[in-house]
PDB file of N, CA and C in Angstrom:
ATOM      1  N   UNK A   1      93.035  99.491 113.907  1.00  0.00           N
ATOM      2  CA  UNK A   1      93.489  99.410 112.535  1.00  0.00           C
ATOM      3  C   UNK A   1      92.773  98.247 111.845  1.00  0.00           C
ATOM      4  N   UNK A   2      92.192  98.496 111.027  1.00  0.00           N
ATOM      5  CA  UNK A   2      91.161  97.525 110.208  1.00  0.00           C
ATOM      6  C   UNK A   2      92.259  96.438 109.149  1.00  0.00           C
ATOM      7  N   UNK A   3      91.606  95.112 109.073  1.00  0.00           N
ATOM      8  CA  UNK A   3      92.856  94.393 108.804  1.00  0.00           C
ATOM      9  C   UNK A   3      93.003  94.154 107.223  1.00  0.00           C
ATOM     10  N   UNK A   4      94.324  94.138 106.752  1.00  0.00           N
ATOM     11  CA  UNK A   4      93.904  93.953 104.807  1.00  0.00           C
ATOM     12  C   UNK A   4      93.548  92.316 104.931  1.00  0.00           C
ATOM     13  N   UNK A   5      92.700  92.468 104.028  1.00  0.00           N
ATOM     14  CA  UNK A   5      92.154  90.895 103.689  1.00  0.00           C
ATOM     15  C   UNK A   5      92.440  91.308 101.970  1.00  0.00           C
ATOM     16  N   UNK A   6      92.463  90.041 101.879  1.00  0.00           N
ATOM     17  CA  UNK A   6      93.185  89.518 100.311  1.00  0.00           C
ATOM     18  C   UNK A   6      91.947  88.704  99.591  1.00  0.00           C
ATOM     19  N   UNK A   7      91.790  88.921  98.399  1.00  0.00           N
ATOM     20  CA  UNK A   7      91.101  87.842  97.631  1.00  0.00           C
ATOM     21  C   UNK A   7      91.538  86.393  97.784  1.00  0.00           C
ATOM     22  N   UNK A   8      90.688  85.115  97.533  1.00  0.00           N
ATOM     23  CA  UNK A   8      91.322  83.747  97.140  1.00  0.00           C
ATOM     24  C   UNK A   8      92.361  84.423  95.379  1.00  0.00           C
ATOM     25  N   UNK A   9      92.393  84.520  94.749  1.00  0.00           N
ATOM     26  CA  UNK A   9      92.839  85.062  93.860  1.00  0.00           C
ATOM     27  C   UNK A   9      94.027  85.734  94.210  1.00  0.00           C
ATOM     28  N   UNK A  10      93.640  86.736  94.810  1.00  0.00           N
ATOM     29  CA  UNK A  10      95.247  87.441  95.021  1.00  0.00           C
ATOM     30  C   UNK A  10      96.191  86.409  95.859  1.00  0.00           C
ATOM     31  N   UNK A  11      95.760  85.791  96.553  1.00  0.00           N
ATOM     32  CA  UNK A  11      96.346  84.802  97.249  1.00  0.00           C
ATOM     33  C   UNK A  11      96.794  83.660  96.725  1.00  0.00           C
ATOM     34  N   UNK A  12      96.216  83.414  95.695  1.00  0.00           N
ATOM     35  CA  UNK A  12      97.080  82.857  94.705  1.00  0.00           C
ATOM     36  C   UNK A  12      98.158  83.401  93.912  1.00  0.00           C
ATOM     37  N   UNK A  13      97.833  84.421  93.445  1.00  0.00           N
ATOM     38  CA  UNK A  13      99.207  85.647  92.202  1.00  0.00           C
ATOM     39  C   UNK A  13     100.444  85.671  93.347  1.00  0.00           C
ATOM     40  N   UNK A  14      99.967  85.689  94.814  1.00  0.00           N
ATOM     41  CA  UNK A  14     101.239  86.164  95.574  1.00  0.00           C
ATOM     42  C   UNK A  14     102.699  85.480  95.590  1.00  0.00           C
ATOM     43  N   UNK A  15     102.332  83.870  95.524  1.00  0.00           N
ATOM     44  CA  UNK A  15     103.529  83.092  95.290  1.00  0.00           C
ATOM     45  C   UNK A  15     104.194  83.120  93.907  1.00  0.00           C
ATOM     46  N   UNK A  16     103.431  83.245  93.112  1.00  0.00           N
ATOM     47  CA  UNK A  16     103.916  83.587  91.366  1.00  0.00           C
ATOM     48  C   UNK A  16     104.697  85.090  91.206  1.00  0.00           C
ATOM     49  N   UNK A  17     104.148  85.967  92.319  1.00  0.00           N
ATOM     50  CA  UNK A  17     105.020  87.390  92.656  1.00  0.00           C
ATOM     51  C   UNK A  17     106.541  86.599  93.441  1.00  0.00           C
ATOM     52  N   UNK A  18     106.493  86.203  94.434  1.00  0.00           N
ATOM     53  CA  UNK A  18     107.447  85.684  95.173  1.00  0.00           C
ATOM     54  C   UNK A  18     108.560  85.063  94.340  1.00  0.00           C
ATOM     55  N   UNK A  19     108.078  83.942  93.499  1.00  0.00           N
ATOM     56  CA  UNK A  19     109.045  83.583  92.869  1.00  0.00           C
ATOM     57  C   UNK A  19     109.550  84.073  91.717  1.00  0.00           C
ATOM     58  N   UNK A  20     108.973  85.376  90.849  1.00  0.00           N
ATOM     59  CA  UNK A  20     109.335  86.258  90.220  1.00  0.00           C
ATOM     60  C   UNK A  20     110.227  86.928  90.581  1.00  0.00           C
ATOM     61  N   UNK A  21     110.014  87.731  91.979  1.00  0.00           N
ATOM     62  CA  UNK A  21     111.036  88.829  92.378  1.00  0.00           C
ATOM     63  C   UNK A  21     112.418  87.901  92.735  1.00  0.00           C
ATOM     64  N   UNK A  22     112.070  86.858  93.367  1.00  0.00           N
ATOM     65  CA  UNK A  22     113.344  86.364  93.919  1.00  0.00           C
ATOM     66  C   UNK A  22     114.354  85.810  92.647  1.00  0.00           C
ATOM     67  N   UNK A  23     113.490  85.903  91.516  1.00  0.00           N
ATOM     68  CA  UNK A  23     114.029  85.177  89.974  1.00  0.00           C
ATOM     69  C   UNK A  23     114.832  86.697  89.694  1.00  0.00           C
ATOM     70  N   UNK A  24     113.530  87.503  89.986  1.00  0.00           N
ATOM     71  CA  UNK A  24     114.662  89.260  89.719  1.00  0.00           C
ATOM     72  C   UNK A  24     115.903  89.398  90.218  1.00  0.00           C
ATOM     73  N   UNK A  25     115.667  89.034  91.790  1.00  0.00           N
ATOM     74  CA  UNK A  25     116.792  89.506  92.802  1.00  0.00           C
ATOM     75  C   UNK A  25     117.974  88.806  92.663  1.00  0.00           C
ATOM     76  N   UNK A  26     118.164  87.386  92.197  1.00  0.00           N
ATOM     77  CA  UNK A  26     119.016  86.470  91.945  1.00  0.00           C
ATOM     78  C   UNK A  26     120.176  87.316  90.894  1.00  0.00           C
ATOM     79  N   UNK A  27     118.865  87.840  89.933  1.00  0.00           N
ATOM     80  CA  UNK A  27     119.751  88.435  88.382  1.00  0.00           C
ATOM     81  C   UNK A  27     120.492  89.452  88.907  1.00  0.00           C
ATOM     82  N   UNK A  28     120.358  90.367  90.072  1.00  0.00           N
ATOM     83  CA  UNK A  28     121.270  91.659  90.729  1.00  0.00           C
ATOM     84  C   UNK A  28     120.216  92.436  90.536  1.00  0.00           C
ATOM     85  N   UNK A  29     119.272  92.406  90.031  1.00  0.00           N
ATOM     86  CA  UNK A  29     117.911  93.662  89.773  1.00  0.00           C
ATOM     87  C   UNK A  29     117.603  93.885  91.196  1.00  0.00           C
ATOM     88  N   UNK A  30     117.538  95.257  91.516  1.00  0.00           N
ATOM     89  CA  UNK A  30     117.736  96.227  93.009  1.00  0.00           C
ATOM     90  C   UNK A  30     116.055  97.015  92.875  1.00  0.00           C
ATOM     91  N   UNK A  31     115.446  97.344  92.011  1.00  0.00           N
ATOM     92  CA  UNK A  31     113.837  97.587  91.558  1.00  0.00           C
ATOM     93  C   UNK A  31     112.882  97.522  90.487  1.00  0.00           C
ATOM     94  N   UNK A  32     111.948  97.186  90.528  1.00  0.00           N
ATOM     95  CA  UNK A  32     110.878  96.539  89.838  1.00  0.00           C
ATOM     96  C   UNK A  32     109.633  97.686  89.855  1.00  0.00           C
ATOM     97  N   UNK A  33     108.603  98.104  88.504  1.00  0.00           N
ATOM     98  CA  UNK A  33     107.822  98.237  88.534  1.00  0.00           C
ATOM     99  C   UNK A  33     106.964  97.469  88.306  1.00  0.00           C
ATOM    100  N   UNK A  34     105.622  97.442  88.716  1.00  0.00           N
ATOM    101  CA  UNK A  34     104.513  96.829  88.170  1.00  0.00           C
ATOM    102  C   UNK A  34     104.581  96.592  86.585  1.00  0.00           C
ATOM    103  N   UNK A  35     104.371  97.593  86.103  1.00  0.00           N
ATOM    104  CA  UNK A  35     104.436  97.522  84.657  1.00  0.00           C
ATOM    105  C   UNK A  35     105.177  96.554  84.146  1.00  0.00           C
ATOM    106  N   UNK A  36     106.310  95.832  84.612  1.00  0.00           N
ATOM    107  CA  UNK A  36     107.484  95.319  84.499  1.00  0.00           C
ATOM    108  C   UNK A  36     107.138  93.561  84.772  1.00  0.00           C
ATOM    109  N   UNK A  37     106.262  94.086  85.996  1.00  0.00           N
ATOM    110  CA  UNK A  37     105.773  92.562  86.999  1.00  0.00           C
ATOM    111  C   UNK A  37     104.673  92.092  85.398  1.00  0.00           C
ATOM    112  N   UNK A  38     104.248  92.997  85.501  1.00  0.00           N
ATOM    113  CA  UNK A  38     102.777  92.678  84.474  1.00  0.00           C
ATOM    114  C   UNK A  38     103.030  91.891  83.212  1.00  0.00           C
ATOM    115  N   UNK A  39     104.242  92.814  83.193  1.00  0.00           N
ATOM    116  CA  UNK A  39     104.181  92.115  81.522  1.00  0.00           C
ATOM    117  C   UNK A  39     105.131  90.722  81.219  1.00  0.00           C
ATOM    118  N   UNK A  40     105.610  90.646  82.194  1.00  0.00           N
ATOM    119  CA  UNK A  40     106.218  89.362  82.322  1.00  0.00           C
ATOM    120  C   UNK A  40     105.853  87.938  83.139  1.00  0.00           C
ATOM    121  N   UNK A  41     104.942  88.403  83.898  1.00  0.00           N
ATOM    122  CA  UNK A  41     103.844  87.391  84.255  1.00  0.00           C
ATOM    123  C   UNK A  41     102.103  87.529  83.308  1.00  0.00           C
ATOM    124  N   UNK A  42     102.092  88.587  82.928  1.00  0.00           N
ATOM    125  CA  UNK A  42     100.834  88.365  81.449  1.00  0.00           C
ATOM    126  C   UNK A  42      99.860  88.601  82.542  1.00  0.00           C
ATOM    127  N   UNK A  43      99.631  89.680  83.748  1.00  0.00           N
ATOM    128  CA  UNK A  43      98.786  90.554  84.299  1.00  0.00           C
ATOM    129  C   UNK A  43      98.561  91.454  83.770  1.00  0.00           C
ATOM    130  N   UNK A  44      97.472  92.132  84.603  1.00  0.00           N
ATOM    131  CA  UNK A  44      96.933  94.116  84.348  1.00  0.00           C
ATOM    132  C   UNK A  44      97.990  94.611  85.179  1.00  0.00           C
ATOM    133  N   UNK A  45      98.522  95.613  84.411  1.00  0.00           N
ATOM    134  CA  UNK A  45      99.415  96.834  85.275  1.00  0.00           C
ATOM    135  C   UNK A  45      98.522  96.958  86.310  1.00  0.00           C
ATOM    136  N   UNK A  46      97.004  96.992  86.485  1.00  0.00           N
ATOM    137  CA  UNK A  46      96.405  97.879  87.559  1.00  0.00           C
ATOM    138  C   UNK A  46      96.021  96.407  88.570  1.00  0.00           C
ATOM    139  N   UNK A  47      96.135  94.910  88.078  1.00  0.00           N
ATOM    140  CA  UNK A  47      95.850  93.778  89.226  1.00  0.00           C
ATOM    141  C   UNK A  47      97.030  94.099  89.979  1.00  0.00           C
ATOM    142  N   UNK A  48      98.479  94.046  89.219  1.00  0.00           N
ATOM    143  CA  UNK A  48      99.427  93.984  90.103  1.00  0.00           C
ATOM    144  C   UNK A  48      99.882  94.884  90.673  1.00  0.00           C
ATOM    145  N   UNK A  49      99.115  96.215  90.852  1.00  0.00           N
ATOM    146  CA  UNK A  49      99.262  97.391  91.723  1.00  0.00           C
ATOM    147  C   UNK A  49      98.312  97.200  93.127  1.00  0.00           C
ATOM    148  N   UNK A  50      97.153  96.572  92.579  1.00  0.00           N
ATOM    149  CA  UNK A  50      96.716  96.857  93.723  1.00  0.00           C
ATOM    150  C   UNK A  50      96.555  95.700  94.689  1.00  0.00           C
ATOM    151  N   UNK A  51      97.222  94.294  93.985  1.00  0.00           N
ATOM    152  CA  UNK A  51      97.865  93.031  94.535  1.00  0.00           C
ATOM    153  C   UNK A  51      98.840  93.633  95.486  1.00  0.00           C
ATOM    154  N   UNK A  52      99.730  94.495  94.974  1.00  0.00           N
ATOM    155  CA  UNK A  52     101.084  94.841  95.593  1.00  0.00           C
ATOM    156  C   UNK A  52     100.769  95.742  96.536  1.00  0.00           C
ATOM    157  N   UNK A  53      99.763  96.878  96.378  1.00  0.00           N
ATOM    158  CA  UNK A  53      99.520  97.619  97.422  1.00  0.00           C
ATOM    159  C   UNK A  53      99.312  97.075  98.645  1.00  0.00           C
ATOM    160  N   UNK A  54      98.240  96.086  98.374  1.00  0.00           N
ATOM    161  CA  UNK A  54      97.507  95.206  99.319  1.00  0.00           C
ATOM    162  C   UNK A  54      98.718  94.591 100.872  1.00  0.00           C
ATOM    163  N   UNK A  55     100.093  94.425 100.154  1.00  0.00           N
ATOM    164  CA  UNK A  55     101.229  93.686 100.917  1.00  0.00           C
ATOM    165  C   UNK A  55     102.076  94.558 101.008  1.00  0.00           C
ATOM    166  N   UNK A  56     102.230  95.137 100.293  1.00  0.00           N
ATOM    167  CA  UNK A  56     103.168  96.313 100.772  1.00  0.00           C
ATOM    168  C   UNK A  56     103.408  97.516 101.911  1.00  0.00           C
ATOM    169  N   UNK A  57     104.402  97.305 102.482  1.00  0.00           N
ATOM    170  CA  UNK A  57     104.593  98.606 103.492  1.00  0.00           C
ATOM    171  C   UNK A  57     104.403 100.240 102.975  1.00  0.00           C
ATOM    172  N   UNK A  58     104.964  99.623 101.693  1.00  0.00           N
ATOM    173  CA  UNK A  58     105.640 101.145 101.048  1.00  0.00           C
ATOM    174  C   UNK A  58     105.442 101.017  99.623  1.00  0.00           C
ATOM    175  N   UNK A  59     104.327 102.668  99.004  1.00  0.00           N
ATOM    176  CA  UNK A  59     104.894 102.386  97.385  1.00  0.00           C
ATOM    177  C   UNK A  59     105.430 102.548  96.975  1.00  0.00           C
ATOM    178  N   UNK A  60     105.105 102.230  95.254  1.00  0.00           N
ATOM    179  CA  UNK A  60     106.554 102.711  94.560  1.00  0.00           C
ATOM    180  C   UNK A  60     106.545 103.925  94.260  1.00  0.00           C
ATOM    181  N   UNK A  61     108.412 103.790  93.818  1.00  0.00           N
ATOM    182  CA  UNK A  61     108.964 105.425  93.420  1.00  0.00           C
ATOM    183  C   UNK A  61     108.392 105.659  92.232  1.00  0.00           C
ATOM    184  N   UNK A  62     108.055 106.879  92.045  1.00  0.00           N
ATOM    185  CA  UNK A  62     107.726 107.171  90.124  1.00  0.00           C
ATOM    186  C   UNK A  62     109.035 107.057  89.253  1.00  0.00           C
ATOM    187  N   UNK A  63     109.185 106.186  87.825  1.00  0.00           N
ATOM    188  CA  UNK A  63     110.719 105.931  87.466  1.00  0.00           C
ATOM    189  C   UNK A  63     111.427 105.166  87.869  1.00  0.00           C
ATOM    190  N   UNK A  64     111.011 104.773  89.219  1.00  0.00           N
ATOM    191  CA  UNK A  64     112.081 103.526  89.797  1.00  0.00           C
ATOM    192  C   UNK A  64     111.696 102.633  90.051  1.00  0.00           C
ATOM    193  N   UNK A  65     110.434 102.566  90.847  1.00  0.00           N
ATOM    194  CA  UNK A  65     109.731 101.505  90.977  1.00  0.00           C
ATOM    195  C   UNK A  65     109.387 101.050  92.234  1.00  0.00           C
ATOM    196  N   UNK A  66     109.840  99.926  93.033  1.00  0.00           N
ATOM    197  CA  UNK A  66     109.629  99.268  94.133  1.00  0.00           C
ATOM    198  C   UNK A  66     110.602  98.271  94.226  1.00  0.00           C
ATOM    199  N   UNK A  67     110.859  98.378  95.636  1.00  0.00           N
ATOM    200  CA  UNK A  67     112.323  98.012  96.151  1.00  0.00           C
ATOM    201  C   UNK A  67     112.411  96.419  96.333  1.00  0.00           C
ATOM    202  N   UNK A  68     112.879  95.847  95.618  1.00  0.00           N
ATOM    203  CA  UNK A  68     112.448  93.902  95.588  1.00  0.00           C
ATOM    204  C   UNK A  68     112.562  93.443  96.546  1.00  0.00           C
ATOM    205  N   UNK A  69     113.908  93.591  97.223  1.00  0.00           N
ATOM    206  CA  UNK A  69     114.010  92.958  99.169  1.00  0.00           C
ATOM    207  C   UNK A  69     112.811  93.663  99.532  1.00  0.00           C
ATOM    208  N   UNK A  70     112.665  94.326  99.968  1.00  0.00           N
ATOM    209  CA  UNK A  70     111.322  95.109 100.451  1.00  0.00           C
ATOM    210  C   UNK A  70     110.153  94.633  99.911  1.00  0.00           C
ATOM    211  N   UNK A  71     110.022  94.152  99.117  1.00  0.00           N
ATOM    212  CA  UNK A  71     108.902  93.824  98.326  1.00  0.00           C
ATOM    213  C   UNK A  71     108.852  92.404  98.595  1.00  0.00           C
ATOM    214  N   UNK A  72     109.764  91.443  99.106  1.00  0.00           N
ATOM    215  CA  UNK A  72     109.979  90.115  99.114  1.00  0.00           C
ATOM    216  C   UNK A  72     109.630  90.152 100.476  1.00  0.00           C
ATOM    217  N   UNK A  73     110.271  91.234 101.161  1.00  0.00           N
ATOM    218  CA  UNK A  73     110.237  90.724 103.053  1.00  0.00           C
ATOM    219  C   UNK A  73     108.257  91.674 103.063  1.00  0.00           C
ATOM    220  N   UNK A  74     107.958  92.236 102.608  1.00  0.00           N
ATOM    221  CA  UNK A  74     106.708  92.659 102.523  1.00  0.00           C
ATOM    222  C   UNK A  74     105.526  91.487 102.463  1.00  0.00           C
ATOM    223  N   UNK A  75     105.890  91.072 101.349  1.00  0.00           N
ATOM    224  CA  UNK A  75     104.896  89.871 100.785  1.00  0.00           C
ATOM    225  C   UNK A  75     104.889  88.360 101.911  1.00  0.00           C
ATOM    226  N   UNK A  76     106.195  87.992 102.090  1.00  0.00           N
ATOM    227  CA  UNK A  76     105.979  86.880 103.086  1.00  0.00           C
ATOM    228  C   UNK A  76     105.827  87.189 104.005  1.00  0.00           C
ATOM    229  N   UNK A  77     105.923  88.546 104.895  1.00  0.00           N
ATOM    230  CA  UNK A  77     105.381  88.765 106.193  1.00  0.00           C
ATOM    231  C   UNK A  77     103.838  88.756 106.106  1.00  0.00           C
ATOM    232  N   UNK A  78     103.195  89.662 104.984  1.00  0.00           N
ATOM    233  CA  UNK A  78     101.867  88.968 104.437  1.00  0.00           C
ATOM    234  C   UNK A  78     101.091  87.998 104.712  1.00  0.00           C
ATOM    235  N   UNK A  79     102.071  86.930 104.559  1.00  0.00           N
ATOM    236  CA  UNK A  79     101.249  85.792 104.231  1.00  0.00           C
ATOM    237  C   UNK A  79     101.448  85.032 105.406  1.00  0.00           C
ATOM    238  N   UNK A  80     102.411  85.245 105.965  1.00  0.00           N
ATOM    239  CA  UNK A  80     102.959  84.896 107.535  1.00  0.00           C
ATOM    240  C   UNK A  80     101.466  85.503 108.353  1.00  0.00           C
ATOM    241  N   UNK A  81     101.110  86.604 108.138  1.00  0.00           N
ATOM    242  CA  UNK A  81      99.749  87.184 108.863  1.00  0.00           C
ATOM    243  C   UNK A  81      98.428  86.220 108.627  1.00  0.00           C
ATOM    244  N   UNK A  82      98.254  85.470 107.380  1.00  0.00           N
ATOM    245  CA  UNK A  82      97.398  85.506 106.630  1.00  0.00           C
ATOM    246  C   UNK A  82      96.923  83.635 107.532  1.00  0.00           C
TER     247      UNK A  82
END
């Protein structure tokens, strides 16, 4: 299995994701789209898709989005690799 490698760049956005979602998850918010991530951190819908792909186990639902615990335990296992 060939390994994901990350930009210096994306490796930077990842902690600014981290403390976003966990800013989400605090509020009771249960899923997040990109579109959502984007426009509230002042990204491309398409950096933070394929930032998120990059760490992610699993994508998102169409309409619903992507699952924030999942998306939180995704990203620091990530970087735990990294």
């Amino acid at each position: 299995m060939k390994e994901k490698s990350a930009s210096k760049n994306q490796l930077r956005r990842y902690p600014v994701y981290l403390s976003y979602l966990r800013e989400k998850q605090a509020e009771g918010l249960k899923y997040i789209s990109s579109p959502q991530i984007a426009s509230s951190l002042d990204l491309s819908e398409e950096q933070v898709r394929k930032d998120l792909n990059l760490a992610s186990s699993r994508s998102g639902k169409p309409k619903v989005g992507r699952d924030i615990k999942l998306l939180i335990f995704d990203i620091e296992e990530f970087f735990r690799s990294k």
